[in-house]
Protein backbone atom coordinates (compact mmCIF):
# COMPACT_ATOMS: atom_id res chain seq x y z
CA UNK A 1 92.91 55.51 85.61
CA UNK A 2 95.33 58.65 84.29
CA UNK A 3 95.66 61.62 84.89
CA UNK A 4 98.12 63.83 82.48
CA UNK A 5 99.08 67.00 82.48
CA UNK A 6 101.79 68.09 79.99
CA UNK A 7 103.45 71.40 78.33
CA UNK A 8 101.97 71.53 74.52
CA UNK A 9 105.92 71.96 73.35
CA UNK A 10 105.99 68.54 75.04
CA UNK A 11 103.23 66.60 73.91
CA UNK A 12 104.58 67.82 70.63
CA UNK A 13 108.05 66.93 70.92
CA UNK A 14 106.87 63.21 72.13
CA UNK A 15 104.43 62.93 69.04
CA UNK A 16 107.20 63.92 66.88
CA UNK A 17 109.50 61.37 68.50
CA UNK A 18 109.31 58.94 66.48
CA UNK A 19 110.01 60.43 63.34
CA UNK A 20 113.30 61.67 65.05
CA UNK A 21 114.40 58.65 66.96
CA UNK A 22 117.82 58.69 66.36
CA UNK A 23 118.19 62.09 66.36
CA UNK A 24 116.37 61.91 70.16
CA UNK A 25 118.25 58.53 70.80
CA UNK A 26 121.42 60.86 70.45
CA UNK A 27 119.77 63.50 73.01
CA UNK A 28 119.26 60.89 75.92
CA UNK A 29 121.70 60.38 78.34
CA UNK A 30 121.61 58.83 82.03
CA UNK A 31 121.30 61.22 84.72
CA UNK A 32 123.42 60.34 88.05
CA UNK A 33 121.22 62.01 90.82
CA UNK A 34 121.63 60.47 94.10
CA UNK A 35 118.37 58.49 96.13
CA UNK A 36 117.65 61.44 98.14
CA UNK A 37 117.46 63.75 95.08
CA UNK A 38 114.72 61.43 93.50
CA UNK A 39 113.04 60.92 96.74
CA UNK A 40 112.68 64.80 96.79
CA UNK A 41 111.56 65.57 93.66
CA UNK A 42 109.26 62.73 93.06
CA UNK A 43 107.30 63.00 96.84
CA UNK A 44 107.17 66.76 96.55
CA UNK A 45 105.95 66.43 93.41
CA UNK A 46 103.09 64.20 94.34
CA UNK A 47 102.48 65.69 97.77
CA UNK A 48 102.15 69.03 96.26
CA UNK A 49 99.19 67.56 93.70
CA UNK A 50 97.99 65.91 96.63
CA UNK A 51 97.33 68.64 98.48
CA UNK A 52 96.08 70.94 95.33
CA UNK A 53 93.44 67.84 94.79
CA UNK A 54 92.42 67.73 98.39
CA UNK A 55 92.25 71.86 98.69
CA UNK A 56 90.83 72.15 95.07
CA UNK A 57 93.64 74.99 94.62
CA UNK A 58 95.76 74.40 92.21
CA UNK A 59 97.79 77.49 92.53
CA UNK A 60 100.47 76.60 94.44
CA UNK A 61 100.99 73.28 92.25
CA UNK A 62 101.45 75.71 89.30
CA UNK A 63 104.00 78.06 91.31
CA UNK A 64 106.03 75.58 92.56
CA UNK A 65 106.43 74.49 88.65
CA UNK A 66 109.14 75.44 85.84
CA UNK A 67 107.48 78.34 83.36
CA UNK A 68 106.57 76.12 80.76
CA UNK A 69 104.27 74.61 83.65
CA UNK A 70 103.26 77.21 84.99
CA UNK A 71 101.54 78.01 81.39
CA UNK A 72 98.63 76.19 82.82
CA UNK A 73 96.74 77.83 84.94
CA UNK A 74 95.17 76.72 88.01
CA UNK A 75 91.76 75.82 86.24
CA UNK A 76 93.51 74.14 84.09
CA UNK A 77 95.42 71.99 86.48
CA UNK A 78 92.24 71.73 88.13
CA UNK A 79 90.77 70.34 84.98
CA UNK A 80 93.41 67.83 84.29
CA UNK A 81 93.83 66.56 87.85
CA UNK A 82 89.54 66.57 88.86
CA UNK A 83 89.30 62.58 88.18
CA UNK A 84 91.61 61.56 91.21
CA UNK A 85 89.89 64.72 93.25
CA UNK A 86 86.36 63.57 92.76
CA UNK A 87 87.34 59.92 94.24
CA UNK A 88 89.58 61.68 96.88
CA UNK A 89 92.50 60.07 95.98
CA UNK A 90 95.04 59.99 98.79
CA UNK A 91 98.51 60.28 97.78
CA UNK A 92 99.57 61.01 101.70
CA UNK A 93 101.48 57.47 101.13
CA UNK A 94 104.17 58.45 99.01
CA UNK A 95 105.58 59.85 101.78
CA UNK A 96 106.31 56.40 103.96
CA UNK A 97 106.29 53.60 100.76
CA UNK A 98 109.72 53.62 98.31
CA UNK A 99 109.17 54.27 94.89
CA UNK A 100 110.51 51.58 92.54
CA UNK A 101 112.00 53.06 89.49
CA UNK A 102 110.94 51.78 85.87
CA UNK A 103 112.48 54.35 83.93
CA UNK A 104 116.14 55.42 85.64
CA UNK A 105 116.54 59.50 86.01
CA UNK A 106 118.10 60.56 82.46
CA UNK A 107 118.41 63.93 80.60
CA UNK A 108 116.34 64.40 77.34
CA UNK A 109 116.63 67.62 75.40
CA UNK A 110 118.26 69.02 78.71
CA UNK A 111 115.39 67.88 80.84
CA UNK A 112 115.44 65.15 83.93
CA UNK A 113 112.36 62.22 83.02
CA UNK A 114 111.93 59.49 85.59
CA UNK A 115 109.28 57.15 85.76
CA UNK A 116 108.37 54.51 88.40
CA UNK A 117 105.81 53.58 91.05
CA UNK A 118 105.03 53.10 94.07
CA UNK A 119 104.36 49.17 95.34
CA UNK A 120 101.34 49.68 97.93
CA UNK A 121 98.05 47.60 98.03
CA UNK A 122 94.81 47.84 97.26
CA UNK A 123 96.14 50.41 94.56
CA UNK A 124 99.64 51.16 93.06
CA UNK A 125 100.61 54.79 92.33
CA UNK A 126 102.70 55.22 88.78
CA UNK A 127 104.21 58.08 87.72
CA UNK A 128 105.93 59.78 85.24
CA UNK A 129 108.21 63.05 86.02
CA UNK A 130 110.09 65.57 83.24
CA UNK A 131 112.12 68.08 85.45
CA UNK A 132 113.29 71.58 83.33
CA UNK A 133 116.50 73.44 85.03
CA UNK A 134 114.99 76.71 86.58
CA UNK A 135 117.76 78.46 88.85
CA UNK A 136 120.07 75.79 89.35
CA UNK A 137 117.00 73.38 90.72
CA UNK A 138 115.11 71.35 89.18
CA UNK A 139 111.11 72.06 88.34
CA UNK A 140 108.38 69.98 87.76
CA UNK A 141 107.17 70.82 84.15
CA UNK A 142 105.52 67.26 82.88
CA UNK A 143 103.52 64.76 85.64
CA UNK A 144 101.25 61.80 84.37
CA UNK A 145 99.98 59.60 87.01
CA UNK A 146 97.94 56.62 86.83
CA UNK A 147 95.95 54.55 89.79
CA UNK A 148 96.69 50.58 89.32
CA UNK A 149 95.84 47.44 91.27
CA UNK A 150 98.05 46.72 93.67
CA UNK A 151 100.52 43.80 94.09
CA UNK A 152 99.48 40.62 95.62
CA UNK A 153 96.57 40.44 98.29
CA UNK A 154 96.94 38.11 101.22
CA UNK A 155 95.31 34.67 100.68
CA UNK A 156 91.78 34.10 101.73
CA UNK A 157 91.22 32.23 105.58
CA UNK A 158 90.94 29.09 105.67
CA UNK A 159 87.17 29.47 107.12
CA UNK A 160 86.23 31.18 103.03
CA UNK A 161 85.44 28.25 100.64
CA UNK A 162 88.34 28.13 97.93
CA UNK A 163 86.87 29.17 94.71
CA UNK A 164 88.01 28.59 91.13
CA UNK A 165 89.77 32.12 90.48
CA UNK A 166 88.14 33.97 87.26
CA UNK A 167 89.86 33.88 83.84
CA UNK A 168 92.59 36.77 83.26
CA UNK A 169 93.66 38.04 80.24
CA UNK A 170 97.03 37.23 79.55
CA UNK A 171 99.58 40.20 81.67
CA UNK A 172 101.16 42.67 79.62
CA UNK A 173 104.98 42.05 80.36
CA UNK A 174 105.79 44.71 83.28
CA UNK A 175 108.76 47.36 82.95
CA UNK A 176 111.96 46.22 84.61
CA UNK A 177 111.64 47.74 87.80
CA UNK A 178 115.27 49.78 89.25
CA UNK A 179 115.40 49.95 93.15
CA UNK A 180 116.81 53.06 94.29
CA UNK A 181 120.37 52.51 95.59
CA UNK A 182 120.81 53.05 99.46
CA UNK A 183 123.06 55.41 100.50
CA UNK A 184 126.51 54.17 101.19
């Protein structure tokens, strides 16, 4: 499942991407922002959709985002977001479980973008985060999530018959995953 919600200028800039890639290649640099910075942004960030999906008021979600954002108002953040609000989707454990990077923080076109996840079971939270600078601070101003199987369940007991698993579909090869570095 996925859930979007992103500034038009953005979804334009990222269709046009491709035509420009070296230009855009040119435009991306890493971002050194310590673990407690990403920890911030990325749990408020989720915490405050959490709590927007579990109120149904999206108002706050918008305020606490940069202007371009905050172009959306709180129906349509309410729009974009009512998928993980009709199955009650609770994102209360972001706050306890480490995200795993799969995209390190990096400026593009003056804007922070992380991506990652977080590595809980039954279901795997990923994300994807663009930051704009708004009074020295950075704002939320992109957010796609998406609602994944988790990682591997515990095997059955041995009282359960084993039984032949069912045929898979090859994996799609997974994004190199970036732990967050501890602080020193």
């Amino acid at each position: 499942m996925r859930w979007t919600i992103l500034p038009a200028a953005l979804v334009l800039a990222l269709l046009s991407a491709g035509v420009r890639a070296q230009e855009t290649a040119a435009q991306v640099q890493p971002y050194d922002i310590d673990r407690n910075g990403v920890l911030m942004l990325v749990r408020s960030s989720l915490v405050a959709l959490d709590h927007a999906n579990k109120t149904g008021n999206y108002t706050v979600l918008r305020e606490l985002g940069a202007p371009g954002f905050q172009r959306n108002n709180a129906a349509v953040l309410a729009e974009a977001f009512s998928a993980p609000r009709a199955e009650k989707l609770d994102l209360g454990g972001v706050l306890v479980i480490e995200p795993q990077l799969t995209l390190m923080p990096r400026l593009e076109n003056g804007m922070l973008h992380m991506a990652g996840f977080f590595p809980s079971v039954p279901a795997q939270v990923h994300f994807d985060m663009l930051f704009a600078p708004v009074d020295r601070t950075w704002k939320l101003t992109g957010l796609s999530l998406d609602i994944s199987e988790g990682g591997p369940l515990a095997p059955a007991s041995e009282a359960e018959p084993e039984q032949e698993p069912p045929a898979e579909p090859p994996e799609a090869p997974r994004p190199q995953v970036f732990p967050l570095p501890r602080p020193q």
